[in-house]
C-alpha atoms as a PDB file:
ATOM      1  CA  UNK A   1       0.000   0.000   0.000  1.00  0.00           C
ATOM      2  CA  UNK A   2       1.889   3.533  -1.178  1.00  0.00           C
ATOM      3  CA  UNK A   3       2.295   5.784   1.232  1.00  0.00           C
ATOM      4  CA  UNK A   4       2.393   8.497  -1.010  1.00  0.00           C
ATOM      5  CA  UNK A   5       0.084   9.700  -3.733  1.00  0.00           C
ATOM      6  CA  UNK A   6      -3.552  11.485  -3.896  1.00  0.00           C
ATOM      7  CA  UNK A   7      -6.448   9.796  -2.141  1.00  0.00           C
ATOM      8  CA  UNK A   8      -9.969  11.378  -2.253  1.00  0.00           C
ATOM      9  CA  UNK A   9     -10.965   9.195   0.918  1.00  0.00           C
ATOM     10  CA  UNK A  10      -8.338  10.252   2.908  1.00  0.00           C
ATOM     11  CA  UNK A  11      -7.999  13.330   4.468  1.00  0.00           C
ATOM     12  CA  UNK A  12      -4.284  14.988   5.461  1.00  0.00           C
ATOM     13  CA  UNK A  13      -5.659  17.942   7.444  1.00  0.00           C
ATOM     14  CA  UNK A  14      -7.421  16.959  10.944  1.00  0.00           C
ATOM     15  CA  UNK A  15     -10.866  16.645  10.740  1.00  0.00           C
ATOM     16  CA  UNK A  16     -13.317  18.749  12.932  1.00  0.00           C
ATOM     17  CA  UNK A  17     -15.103  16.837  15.662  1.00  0.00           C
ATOM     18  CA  UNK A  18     -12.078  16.164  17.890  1.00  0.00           C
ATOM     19  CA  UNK A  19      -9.631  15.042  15.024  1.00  0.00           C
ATOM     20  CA  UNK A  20     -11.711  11.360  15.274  1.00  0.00           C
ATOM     21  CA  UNK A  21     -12.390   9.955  12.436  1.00  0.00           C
ATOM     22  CA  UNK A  22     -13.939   6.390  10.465  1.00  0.00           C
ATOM     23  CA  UNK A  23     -11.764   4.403   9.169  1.00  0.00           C
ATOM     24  CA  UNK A  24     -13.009   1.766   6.004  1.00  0.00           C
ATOM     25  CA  UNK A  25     -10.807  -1.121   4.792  1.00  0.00           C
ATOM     26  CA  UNK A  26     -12.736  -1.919   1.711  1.00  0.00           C
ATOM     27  CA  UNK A  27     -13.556  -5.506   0.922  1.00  0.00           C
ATOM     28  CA  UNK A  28     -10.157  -6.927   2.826  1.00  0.00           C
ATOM     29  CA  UNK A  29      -8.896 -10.041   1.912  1.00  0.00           C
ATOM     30  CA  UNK A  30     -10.119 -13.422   3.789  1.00  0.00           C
ATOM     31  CA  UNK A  31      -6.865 -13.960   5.207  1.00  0.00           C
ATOM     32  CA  UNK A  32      -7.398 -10.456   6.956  1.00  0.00           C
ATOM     33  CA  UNK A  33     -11.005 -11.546   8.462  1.00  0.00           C
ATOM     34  CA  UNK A  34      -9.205 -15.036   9.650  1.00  0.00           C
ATOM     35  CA  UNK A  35      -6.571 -13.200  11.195  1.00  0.00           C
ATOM     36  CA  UNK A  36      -8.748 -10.596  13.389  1.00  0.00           C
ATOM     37  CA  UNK A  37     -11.047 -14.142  13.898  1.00  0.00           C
ATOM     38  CA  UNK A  38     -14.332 -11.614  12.982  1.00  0.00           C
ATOM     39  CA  UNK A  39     -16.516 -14.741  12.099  1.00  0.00           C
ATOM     40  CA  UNK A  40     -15.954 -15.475  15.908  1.00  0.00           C
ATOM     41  CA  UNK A  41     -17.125 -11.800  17.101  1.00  0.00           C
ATOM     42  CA  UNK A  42     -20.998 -11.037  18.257  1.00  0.00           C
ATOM     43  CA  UNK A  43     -23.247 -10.435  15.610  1.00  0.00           C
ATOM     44  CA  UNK A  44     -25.851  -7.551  14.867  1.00  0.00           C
ATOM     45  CA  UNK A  45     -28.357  -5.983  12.692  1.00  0.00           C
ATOM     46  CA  UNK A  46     -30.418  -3.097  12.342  1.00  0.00           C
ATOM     47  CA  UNK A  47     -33.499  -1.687   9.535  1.00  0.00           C
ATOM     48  CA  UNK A  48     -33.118   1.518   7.787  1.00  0.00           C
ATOM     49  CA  UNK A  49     -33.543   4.385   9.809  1.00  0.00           C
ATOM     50  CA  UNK A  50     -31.620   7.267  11.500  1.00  0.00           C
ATOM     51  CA  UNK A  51     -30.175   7.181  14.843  1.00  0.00           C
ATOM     52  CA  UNK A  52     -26.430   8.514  17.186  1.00  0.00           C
ATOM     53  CA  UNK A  53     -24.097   6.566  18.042  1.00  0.00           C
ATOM     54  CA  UNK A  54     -21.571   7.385  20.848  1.00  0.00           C
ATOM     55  CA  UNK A  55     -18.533   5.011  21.016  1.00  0.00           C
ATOM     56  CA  UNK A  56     -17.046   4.391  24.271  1.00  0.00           C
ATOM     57  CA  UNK A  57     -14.579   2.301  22.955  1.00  0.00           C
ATOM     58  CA  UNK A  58     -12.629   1.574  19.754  1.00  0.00           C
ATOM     59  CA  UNK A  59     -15.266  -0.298  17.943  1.00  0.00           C
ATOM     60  CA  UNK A  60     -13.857  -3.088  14.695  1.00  0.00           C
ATOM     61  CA  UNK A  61     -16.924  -3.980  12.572  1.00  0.00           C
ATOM     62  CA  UNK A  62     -17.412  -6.452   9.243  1.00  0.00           C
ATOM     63  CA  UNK A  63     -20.483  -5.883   6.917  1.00  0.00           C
ATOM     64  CA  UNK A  64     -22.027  -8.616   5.587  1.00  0.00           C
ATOM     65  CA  UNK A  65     -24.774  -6.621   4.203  1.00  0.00           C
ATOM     66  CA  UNK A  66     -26.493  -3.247   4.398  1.00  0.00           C
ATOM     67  CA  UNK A  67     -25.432   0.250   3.430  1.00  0.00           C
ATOM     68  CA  UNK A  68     -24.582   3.749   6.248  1.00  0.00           C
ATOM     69  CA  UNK A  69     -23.796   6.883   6.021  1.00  0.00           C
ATOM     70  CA  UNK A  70     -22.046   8.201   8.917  1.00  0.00           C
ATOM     71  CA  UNK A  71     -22.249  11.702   9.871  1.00  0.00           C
ATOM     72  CA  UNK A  72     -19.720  12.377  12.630  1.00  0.00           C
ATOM     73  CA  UNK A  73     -21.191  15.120  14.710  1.00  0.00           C
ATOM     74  CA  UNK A  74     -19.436  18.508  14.732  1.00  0.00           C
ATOM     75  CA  UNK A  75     -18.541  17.932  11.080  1.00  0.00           C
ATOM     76  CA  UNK A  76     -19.324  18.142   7.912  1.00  0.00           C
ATOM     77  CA  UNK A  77     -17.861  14.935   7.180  1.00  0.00           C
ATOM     78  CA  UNK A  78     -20.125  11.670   5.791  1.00  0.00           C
ATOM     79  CA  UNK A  79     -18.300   8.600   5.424  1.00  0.00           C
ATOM     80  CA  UNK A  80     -20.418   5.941   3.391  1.00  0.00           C
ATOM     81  CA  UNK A  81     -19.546   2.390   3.953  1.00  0.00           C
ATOM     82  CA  UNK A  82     -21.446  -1.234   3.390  1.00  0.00           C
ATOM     83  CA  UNK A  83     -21.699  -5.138   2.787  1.00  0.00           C
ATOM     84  CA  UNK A  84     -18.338  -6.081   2.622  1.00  0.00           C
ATOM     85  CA  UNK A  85     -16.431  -3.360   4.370  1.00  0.00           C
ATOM     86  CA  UNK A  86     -14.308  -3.543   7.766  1.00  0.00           C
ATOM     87  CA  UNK A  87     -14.940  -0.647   9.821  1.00  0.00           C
ATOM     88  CA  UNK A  88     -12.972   1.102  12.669  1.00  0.00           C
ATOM     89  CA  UNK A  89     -14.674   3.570  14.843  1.00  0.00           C
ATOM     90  CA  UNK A  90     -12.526   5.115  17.379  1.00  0.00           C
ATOM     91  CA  UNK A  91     -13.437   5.359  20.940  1.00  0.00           C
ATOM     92  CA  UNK A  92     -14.628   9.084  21.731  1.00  0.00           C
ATOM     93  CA  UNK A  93     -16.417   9.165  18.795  1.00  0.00           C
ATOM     94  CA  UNK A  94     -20.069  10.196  17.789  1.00  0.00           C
ATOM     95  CA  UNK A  95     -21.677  10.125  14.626  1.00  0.00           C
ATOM     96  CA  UNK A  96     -25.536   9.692  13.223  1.00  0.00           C
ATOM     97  CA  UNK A  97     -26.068   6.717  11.314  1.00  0.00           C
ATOM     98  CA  UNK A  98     -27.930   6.783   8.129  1.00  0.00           C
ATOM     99  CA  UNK A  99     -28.668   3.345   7.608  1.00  0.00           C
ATOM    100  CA  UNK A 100     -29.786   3.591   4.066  1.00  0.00           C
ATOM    101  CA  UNK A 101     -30.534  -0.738   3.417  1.00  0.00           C
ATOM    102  CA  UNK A 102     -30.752  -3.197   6.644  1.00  0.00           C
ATOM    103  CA  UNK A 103     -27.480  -4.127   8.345  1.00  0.00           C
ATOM    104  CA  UNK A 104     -26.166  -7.774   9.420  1.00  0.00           C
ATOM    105  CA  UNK A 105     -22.246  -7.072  10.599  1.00  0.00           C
ATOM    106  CA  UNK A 106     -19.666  -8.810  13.428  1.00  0.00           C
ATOM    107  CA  UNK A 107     -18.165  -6.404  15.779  1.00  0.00           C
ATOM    108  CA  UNK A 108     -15.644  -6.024  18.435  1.00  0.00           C
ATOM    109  CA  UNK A 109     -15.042  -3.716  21.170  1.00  0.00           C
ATOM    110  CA  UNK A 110     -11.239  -3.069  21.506  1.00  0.00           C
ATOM    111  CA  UNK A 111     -10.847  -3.896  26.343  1.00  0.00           C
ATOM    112  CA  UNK A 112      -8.991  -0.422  27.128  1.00  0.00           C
END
């Protein structure tokens, strides 16, 4: 993965909101989901619909299906992410999900 070079999802400057932001591995490799053991974390699921989330703590996450939109509070910032995606929230953070088709994911919350 280069270092270097223009990405449109990534941002260089610190984002408002506490410099927190989402990160999205998209569709990682199955050797990456073996290693973290996600097919081994809880699963859960929600409809469409709108609601805030606060994360306590670091939160991993694997979609196997549905489509968000997360709008992290105090910014302008939407990060769009779905069926297939690994997700990393980072503890502090607080965002509105947009849950634009049903989700089904595996998650873990990182003990600090």
């Amino acid at each position: 993965m280069a270092a270097s070079g223009s990405n449109p999802d990534s941002m260089d400057t610190d984002p408002p909101g506490g410099g927190l932001s989402i990160a999205v591995e998209r569709n990682p490799p199955e050797s990456r989901l073996q290693q973290l053991g996600v097919r081994s974390w809880p699963k859960w699921g929600c409809p469409p619909g709108k609601f805030p989330v606060k994360f306590d703590a670091r939160q991993t996450c694997y979609l196997l299906k549905g489509k968000v939109r997360a709008h992290i509070k105090g910014s302008s910032e939407c990060v769009e992410f779905g069926a297939g995606d690994l997700v990393v929230f980072p503890k502090g953070l607080s965002c509105t999900w947009d849950v634009v088709a049903a989700v089904d994911k595996y998650y873990k919350f990182d003990s600090s």
